[in-house]
C-alpha atoms as a PDB file:
ATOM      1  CA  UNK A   1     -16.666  -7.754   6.346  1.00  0.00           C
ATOM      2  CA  UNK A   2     -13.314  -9.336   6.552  1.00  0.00           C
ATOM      3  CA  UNK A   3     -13.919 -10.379   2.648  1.00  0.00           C
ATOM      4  CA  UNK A   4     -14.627  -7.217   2.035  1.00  0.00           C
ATOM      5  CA  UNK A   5     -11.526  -5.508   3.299  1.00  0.00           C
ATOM      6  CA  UNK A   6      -9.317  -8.161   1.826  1.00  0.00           C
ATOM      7  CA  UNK A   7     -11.021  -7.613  -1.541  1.00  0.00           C
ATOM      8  CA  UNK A   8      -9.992  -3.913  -1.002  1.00  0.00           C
ATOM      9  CA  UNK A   9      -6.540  -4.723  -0.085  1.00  0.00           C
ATOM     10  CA  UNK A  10      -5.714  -7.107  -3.372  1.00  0.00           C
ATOM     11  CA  UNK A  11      -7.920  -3.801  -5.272  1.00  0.00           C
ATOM     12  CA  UNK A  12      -5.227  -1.496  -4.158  1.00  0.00           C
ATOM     13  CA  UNK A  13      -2.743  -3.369  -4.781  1.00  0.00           C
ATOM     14  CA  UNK A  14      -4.044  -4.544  -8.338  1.00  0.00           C
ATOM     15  CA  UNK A  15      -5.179  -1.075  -9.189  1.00  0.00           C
ATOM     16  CA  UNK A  16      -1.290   0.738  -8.080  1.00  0.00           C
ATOM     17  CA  UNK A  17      -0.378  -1.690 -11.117  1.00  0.00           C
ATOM     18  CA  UNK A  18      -2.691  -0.734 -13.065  1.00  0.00           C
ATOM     19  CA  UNK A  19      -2.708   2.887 -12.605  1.00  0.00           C
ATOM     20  CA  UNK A  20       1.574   3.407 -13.331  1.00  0.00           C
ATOM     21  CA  UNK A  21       1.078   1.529 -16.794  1.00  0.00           C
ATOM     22  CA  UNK A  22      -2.199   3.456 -17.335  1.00  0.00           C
ATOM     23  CA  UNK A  23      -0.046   6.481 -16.617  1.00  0.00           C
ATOM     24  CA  UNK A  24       2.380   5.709 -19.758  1.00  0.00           C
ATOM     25  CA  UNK A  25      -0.750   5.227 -22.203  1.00  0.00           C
ATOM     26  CA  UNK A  26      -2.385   8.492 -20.893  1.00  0.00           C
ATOM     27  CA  UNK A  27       1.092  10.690 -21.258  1.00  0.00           C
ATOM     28  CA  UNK A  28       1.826   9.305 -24.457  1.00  0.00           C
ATOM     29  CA  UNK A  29      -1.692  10.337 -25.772  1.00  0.00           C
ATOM     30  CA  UNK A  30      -1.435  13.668 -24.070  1.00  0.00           C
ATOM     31  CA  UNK A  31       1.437  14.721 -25.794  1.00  0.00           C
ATOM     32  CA  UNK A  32       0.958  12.751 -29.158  1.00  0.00           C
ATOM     33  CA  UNK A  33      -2.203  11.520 -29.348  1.00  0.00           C
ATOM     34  CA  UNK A  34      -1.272   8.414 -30.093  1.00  0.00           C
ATOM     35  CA  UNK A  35      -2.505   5.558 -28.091  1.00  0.00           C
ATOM     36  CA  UNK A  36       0.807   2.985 -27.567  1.00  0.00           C
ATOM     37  CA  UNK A  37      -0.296  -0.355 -27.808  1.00  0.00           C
ATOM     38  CA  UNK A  38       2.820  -1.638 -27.128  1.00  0.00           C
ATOM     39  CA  UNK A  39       2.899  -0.688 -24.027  1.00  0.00           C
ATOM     40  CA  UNK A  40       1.662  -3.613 -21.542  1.00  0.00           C
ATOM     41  CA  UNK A  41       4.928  -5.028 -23.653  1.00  0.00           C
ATOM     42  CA  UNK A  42       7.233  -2.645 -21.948  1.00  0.00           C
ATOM     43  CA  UNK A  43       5.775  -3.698 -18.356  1.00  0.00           C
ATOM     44  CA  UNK A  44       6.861  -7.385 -19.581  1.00  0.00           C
ATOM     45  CA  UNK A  45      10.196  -6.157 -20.578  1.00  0.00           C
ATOM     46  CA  UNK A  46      10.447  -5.049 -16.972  1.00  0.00           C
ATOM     47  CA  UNK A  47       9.571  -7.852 -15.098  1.00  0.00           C
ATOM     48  CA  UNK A  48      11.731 -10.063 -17.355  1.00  0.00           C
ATOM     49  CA  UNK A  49      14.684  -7.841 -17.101  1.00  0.00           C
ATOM     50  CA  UNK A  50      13.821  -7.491 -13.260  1.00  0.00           C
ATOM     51  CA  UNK A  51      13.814 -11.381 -13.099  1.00  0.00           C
ATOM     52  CA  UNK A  52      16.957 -11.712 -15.261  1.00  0.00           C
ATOM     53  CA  UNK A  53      19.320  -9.068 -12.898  1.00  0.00           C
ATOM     54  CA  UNK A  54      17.479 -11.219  -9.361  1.00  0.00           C
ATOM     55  CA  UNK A  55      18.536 -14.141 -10.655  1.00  0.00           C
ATOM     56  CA  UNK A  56      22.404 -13.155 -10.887  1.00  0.00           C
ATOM     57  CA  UNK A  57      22.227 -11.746  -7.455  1.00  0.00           C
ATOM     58  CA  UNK A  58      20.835 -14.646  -6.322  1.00  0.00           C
ATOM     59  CA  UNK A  59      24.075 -16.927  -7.938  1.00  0.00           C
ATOM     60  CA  UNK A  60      26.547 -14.199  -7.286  1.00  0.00           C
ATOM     61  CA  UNK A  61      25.786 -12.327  -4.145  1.00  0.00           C
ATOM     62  CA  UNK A  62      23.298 -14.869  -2.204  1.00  0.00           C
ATOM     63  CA  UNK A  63      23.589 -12.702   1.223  1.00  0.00           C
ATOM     64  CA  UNK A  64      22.490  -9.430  -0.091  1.00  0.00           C
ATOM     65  CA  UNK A  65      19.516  -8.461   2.224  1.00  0.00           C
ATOM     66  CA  UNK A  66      15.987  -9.529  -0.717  1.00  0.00           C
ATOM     67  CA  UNK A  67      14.804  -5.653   0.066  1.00  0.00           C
ATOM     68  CA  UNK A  68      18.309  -4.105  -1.743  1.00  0.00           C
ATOM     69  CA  UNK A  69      17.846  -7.328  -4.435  1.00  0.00           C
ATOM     70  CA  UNK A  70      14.836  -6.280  -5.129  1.00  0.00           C
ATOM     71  CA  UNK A  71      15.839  -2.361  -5.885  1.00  0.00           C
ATOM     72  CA  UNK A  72      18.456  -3.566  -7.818  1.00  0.00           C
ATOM     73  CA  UNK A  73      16.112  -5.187  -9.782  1.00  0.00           C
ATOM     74  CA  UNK A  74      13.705  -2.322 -10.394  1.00  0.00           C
ATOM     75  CA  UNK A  75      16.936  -0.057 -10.903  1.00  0.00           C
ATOM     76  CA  UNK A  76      18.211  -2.042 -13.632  1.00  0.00           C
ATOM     77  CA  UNK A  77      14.727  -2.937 -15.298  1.00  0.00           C
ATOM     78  CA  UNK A  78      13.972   1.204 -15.239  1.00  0.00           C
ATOM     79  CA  UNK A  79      16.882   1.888 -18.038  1.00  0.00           C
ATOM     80  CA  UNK A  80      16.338  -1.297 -20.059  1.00  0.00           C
ATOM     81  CA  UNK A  81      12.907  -0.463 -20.534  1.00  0.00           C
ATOM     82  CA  UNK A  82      13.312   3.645 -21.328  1.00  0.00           C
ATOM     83  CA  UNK A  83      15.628   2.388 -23.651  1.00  0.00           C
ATOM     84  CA  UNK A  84      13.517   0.178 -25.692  1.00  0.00           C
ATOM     85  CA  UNK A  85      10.471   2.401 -25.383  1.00  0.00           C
ATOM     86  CA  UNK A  86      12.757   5.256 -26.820  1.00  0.00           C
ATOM     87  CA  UNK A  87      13.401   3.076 -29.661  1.00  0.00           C
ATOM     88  CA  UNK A  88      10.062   1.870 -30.293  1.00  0.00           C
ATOM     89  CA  UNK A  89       9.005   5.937 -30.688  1.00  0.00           C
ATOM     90  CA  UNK A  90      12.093   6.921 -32.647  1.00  0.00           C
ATOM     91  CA  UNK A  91      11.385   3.212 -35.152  1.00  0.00           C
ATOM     92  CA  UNK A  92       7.959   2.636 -35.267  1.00  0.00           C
ATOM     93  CA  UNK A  93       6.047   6.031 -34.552  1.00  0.00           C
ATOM     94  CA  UNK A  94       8.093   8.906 -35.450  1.00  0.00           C
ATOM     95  CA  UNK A  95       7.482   9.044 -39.247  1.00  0.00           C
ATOM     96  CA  UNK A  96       3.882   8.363 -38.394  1.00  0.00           C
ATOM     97  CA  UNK A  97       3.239  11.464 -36.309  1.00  0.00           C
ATOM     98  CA  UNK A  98       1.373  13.227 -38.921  1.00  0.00           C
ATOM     99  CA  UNK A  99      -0.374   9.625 -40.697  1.00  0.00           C
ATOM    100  CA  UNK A 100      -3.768   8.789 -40.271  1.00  0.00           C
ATOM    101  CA  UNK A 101      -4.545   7.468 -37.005  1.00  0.00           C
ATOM    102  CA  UNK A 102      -5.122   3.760 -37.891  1.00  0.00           C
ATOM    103  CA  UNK A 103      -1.655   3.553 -39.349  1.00  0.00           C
ATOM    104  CA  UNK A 104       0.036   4.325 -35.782  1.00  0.00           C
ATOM    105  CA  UNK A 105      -2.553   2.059 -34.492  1.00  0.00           C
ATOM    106  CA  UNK A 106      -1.818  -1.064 -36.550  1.00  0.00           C
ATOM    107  CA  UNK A 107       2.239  -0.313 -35.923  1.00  0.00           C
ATOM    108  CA  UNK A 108       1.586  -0.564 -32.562  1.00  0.00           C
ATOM    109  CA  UNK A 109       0.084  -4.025 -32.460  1.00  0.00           C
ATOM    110  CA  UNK A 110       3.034  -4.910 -34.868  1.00  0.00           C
ATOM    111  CA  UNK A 111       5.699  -3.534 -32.465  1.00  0.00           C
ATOM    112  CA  UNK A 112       4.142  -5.619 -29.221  1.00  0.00           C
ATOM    113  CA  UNK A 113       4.104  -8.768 -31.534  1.00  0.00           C
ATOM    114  CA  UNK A 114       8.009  -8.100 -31.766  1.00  0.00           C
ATOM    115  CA  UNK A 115       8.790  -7.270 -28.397  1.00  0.00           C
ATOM    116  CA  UNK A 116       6.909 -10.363 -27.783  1.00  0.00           C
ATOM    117  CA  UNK A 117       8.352 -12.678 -30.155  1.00  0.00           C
ATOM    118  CA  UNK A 118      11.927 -11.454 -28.899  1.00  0.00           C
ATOM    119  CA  UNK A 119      10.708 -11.884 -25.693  1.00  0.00           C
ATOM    120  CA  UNK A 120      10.275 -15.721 -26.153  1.00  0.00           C
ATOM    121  CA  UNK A 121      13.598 -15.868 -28.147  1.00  0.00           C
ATOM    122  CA  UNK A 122      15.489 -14.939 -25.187  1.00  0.00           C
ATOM    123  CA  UNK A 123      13.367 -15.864 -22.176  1.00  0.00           C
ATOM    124  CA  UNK A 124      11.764 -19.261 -24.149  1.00  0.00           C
ATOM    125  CA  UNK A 125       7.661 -19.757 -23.855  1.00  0.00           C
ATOM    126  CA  UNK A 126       7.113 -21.239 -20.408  1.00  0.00           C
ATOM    127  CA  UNK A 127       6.273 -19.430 -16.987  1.00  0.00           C
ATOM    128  CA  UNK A 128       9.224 -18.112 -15.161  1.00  0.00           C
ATOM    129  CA  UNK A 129       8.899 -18.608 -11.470  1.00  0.00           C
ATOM    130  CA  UNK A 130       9.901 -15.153  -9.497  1.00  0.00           C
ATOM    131  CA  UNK A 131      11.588 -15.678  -6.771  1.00  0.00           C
ATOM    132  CA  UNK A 132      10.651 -14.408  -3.393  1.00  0.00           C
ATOM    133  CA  UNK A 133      12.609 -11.370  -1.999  1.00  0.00           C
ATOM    134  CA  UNK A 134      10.941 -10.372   0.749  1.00  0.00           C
ATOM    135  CA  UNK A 135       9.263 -11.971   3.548  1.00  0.00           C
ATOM    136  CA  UNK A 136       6.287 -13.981   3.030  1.00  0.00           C
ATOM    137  CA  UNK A 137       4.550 -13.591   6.954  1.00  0.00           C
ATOM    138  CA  UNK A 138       1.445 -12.011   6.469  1.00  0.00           C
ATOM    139  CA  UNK A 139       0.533  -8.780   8.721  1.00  0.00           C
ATOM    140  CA  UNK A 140      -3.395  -9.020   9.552  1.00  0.00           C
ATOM    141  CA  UNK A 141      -5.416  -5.762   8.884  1.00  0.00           C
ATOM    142  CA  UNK A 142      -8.953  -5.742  10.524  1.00  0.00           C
ATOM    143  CA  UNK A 143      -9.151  -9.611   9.556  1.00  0.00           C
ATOM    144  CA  UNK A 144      -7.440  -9.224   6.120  1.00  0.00           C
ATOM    145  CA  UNK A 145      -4.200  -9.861   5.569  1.00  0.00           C
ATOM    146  CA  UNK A 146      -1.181  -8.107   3.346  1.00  0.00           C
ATOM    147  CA  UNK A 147       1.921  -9.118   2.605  1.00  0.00           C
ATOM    148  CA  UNK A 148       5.161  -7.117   3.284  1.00  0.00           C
ATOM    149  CA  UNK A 149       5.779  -7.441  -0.985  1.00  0.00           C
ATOM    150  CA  UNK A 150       2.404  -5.971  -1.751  1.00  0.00           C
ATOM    151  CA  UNK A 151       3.044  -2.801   1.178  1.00  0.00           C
ATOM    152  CA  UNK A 152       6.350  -2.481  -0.838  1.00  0.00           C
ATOM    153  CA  UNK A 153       4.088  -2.158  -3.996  1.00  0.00           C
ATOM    154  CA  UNK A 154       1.983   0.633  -2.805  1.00  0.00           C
ATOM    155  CA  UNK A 155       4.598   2.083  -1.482  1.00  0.00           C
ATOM    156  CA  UNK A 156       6.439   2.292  -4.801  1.00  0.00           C
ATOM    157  CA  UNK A 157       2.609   3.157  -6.276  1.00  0.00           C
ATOM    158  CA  UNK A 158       2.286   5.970  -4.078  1.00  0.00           C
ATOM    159  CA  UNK A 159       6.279   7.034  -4.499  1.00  0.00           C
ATOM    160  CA  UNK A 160       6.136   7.066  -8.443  1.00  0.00           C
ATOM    161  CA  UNK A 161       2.593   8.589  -9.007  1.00  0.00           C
ATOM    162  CA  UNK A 162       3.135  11.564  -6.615  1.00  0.00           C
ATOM    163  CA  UNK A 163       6.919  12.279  -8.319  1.00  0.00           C
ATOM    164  CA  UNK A 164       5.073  11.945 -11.862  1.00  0.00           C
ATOM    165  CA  UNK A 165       3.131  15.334 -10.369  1.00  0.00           C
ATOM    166  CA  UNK A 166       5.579  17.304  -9.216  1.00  0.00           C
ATOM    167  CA  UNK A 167       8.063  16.779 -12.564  1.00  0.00           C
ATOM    168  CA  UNK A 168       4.671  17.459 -14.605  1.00  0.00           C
ATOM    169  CA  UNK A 169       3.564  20.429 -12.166  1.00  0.00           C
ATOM    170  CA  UNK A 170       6.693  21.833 -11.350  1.00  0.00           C
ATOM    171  CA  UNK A 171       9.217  21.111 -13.400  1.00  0.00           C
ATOM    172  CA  UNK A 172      10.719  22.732 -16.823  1.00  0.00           C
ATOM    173  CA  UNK A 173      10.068  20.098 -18.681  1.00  0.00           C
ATOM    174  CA  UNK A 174       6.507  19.041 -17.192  1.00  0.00           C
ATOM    175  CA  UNK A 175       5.612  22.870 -18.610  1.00  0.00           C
ATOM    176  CA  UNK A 176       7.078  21.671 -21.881  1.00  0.00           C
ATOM    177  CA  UNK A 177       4.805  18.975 -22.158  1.00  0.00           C
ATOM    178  CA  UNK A 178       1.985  20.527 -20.998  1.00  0.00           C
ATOM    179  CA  UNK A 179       2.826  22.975 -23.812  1.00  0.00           C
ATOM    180  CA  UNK A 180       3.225  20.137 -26.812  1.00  0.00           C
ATOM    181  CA  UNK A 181       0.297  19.156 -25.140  1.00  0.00           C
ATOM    182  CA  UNK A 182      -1.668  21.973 -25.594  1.00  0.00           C
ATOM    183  CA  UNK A 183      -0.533  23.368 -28.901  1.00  0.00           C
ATOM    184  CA  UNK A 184       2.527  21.430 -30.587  1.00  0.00           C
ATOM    185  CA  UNK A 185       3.103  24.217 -33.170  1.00  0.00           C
ATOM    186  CA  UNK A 186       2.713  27.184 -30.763  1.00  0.00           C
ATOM    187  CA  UNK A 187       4.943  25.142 -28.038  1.00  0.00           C
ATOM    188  CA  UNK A 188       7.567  24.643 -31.226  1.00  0.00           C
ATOM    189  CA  UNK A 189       7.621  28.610 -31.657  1.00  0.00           C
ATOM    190  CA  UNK A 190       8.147  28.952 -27.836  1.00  0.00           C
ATOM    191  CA  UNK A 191      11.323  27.341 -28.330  1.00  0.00           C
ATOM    192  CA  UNK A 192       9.914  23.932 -26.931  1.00  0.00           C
ATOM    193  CA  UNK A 193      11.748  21.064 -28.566  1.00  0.00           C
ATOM    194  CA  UNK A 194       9.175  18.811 -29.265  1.00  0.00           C
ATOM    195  CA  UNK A 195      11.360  15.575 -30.202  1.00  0.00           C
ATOM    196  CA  UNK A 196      12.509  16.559 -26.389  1.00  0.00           C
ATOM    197  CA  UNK A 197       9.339  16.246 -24.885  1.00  0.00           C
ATOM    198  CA  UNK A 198       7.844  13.591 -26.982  1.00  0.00           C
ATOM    199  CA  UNK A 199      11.030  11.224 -25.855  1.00  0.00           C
ATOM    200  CA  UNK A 200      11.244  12.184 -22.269  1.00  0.00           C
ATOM    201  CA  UNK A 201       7.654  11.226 -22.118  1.00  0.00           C
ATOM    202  CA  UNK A 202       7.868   7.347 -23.642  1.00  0.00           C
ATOM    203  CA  UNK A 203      10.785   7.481 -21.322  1.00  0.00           C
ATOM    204  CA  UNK A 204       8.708   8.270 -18.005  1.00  0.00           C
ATOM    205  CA  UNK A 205       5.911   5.844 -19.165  1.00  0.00           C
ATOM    206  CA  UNK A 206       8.689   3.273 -19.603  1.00  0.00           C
ATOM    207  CA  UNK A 207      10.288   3.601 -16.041  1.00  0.00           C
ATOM    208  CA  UNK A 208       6.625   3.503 -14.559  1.00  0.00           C
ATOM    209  CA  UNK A 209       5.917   0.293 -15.926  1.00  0.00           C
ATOM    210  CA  UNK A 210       9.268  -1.028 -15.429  1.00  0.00           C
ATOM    211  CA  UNK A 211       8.551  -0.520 -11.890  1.00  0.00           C
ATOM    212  CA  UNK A 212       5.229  -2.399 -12.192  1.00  0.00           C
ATOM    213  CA  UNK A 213       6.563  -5.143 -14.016  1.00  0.00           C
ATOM    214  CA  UNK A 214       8.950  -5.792 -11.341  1.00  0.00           C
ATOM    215  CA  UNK A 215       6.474  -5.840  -8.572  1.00  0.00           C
ATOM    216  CA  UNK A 216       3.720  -7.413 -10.747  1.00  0.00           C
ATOM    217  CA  UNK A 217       6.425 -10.460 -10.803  1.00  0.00           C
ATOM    218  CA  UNK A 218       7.039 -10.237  -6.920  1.00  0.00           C
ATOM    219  CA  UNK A 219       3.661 -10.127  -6.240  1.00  0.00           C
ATOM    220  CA  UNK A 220       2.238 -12.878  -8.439  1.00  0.00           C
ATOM    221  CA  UNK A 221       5.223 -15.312  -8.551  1.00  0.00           C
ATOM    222  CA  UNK A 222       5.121 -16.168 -12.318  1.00  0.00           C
ATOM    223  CA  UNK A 223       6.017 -14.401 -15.437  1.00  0.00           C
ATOM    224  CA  UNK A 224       5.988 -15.200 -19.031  1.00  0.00           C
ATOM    225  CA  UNK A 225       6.900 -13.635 -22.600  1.00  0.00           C
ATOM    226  CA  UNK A 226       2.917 -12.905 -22.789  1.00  0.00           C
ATOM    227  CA  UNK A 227       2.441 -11.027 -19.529  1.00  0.00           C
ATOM    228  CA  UNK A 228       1.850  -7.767 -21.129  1.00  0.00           C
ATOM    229  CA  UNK A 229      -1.191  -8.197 -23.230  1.00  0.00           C
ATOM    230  CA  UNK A 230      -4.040  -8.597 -20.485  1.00  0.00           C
ATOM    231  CA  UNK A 231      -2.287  -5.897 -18.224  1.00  0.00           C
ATOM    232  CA  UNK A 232      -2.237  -3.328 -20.876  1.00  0.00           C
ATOM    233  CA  UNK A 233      -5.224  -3.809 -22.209  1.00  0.00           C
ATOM    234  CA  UNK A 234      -6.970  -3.426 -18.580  1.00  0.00           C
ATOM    235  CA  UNK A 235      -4.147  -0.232 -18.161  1.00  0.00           C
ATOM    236  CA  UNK A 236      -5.968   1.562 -21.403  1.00  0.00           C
ATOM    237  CA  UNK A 237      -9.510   0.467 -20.027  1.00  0.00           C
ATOM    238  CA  UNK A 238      -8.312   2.322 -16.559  1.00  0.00           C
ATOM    239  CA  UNK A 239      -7.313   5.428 -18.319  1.00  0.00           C
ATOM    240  CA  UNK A 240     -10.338   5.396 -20.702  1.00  0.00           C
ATOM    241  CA  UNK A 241     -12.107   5.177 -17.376  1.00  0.00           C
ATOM    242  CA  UNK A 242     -10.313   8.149 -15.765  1.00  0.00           C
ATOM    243  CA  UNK A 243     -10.138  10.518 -19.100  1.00  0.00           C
ATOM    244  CA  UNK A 244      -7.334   9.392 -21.345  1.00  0.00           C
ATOM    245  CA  UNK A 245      -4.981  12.265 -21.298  1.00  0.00           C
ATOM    246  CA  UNK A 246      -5.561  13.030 -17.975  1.00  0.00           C
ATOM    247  CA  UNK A 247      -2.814  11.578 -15.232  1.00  0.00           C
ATOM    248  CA  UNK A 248      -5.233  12.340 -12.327  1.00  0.00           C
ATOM    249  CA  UNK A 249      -7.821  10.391 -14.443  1.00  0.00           C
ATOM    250  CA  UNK A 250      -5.439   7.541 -14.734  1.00  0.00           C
ATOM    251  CA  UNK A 251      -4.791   6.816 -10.912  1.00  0.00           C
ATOM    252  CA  UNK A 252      -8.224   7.607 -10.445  1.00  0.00           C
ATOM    253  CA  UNK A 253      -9.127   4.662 -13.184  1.00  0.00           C
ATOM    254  CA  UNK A 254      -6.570   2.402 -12.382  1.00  0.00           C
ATOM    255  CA  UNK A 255      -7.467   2.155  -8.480  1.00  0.00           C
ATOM    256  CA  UNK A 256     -11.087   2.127  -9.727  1.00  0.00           C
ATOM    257  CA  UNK A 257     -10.629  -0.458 -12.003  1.00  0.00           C
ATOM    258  CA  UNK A 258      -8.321  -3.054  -9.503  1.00  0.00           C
ATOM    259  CA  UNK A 259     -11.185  -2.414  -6.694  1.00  0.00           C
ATOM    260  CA  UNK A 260     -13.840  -3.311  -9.049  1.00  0.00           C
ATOM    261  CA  UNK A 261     -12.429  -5.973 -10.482  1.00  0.00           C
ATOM    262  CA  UNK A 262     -11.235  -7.557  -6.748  1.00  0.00           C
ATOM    263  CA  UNK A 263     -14.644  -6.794  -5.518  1.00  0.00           C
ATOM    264  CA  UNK A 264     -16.076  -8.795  -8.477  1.00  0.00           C
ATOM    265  CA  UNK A 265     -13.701 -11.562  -8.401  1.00  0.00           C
ATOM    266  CA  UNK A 266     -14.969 -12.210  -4.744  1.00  0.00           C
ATOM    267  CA  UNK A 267     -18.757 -11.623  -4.825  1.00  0.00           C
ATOM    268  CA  UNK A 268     -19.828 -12.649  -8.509  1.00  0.00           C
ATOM    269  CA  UNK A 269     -19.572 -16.114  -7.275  1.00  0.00           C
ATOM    270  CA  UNK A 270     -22.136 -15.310  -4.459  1.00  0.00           C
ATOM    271  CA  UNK A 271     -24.535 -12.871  -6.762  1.00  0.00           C
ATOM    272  CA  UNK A 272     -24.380 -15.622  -9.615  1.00  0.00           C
ATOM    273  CA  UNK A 273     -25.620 -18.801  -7.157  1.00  0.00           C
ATOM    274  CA  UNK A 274     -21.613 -20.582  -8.042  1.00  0.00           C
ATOM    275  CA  UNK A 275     -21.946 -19.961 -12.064  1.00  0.00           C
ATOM    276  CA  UNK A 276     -19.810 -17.718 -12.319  1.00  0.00           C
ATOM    277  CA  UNK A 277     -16.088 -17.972 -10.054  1.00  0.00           C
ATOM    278  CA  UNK A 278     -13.662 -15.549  -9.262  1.00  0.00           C
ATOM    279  CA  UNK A 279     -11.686 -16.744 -12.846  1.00  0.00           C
ATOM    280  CA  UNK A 280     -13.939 -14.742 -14.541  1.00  0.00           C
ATOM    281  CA  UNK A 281     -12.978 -11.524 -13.082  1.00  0.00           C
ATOM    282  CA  UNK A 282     -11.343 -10.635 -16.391  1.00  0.00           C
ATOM    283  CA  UNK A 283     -14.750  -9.608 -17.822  1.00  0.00           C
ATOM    284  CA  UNK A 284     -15.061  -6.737 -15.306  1.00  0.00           C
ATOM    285  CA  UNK A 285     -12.801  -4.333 -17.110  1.00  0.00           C
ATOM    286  CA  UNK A 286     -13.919  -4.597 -20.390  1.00  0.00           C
ATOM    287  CA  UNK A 287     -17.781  -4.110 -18.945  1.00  0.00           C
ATOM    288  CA  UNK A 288     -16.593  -0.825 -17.552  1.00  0.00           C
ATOM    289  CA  UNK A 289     -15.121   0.214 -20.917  1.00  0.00           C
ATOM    290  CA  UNK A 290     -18.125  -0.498 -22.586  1.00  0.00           C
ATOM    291  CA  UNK A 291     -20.318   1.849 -19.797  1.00  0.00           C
ATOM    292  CA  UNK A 292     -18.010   4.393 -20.045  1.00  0.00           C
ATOM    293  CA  UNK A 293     -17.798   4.314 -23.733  1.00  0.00           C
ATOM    294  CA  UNK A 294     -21.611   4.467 -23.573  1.00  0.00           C
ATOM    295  CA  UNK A 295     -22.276   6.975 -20.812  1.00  0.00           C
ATOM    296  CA  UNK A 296     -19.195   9.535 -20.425  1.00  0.00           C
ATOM    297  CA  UNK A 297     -17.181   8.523 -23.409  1.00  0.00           C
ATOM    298  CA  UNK A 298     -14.940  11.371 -22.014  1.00  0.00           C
ATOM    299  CA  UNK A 299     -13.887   9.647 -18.337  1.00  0.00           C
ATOM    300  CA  UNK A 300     -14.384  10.643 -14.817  1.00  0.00           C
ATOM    301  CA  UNK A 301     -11.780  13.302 -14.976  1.00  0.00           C
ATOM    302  CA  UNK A 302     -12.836  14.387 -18.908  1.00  0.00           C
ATOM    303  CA  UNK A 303     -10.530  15.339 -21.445  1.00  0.00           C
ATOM    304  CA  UNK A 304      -8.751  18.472 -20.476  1.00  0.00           C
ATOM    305  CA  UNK A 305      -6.623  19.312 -23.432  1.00  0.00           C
ATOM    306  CA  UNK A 306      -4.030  21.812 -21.188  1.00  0.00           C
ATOM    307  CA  UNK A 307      -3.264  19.441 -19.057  1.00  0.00           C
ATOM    308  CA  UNK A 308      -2.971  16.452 -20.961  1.00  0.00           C
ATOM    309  CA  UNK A 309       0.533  15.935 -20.321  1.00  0.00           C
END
């Protein structure tokens, strides 16, 4: 039992992750259906960034409290990377709004090959240790233990998913991109601007995984130019799993997907006899795609084309 409750615990906290970049992938494809490969890139961008800005607080004000270090961090990583996911639409996908599908598609692999290969330029190729901002004594739940970084991380989960619903549900310009969403042209002769909306939303998928980025990097300890490629991939499986263009369906898929693959990563060892280990947890997400694919190609949530956005 306690196994079982810490595999829950590092689910949660592995699916919050998962479920804020899934959150960018689903919005984007709501509004533009356009699936943005690039995106795991962006949460990379953030952690780097995040890393960068800790690391001159660390030389230049050493007895700020780790807790307002780490805000700064995620303050400053939140513009850097709306900023370079604004670019990538207004560059790369703009002039390919109305292209066949596979040309966005194949730009988008291009553009996270860039962001990579600048990545390396200015970071260089090796792991980056992250340093540790917040204490490291473990609180025991029911014979599991959590750390005070990964409370912070559902905390900033919970925080980020539940203001992404009230600016979609309540806002002006959440009923603008429900709108675009909807019907583009009939939004357009609403007097919805959709450059607006379509900008605002790579912008909120940006900040989300900024903030993810940041606490993927507290969490784990190590970052590198190539961070984003395995997170984003497991991100689209956890919206395909929810119903890509749904945000309910993406929390829903991304806390799915980090409990199933914890729960895995702990027992396949056991249900195997030792030949498979916990390394091969990996494998987990992509098997769910595939079932999904086969069985409800549409997601637990569906596709609800209103409320894409």
């Amino acid at each position: 039992m306690d196994t079982f409750i810490q595999q829950i615990i590092n689910g949660l906290v592995l699916g919050s992750m998962y479920a804020l970049v899934a959150l960018g992938y689903t919005m984007v494809y709501g509004v533009l259906n356009l699936i943005n490969f690039a995106h795991g890139d962006v949460l990379m961008i953030g952690a780097m960034t995040g890393l960068t800005i800790l690391n001159i607080l660390n030389t230049h004000f050493p007895d700020l409290p780790g807790a307002v270090k780490l805000a700064i961090a995620i303050g400053g990583a939140i513009p850097v990377c709306m900023i370079v996911n604004i670019i990538i639409e207004r560059v790369a996908y703009r002039r390919l709004r109305n292209a066949p599908r596979l040309a966005p598609l194949i730009t988008a692999i291009g553009v996270s090959t860039l962001l990579n290969t600048f990545a390396m330029m200015i970071w260089g190729r090796n792991p980056l240790p992250f340093p540790q901002m917040l204490p490291s004594d473990p609180i025991l739940i029911g014979g599991a233990v959590i750390t005070p970084t990964q409370i912070l991380l559902l905390a900033l989960a919970l925080v980020s998913m539940a203001g992404l619903v009230l600016l979609v549900e309540k806002t002006k310009m959440g009923r603008a991109m429900r709108a675009t969403a909807e019907n583009p042209r009939v939004a357009g002769l609403m007097g919805v601007d959709s450059n607006k909306v379509i900008i605002a939303t790579f912008a909120l998928g940006a900040a989300l995984a900024a903030v993810a980025g940041v606490m993927w990097g507290a969490n784990y300890a190590s970052i590198q130019f190539s961070m984003g490629f395995l997170p984003g991939l497991k991100a689209f499986c956890a919206a395909v799993l929810g119903g890509i263009g749904n945000i309910y369906g993406a929390m829903i898929g991304g806390i799915a997907l980090g409990i199933i693959e914890s729960l895995g990563a702990g027992y396949i060892g056991d249900l195997t006899g030792g030949f498979l280990g916990s390394h091969y947890q990996d494998i987990f997400a992509f098997v769910v795609l595939i079932l999904v694919l086969t069985v409800r190609p549409s997601g637990i949530m569906g596709e609800r084309v209103a409320d894409r956005a």
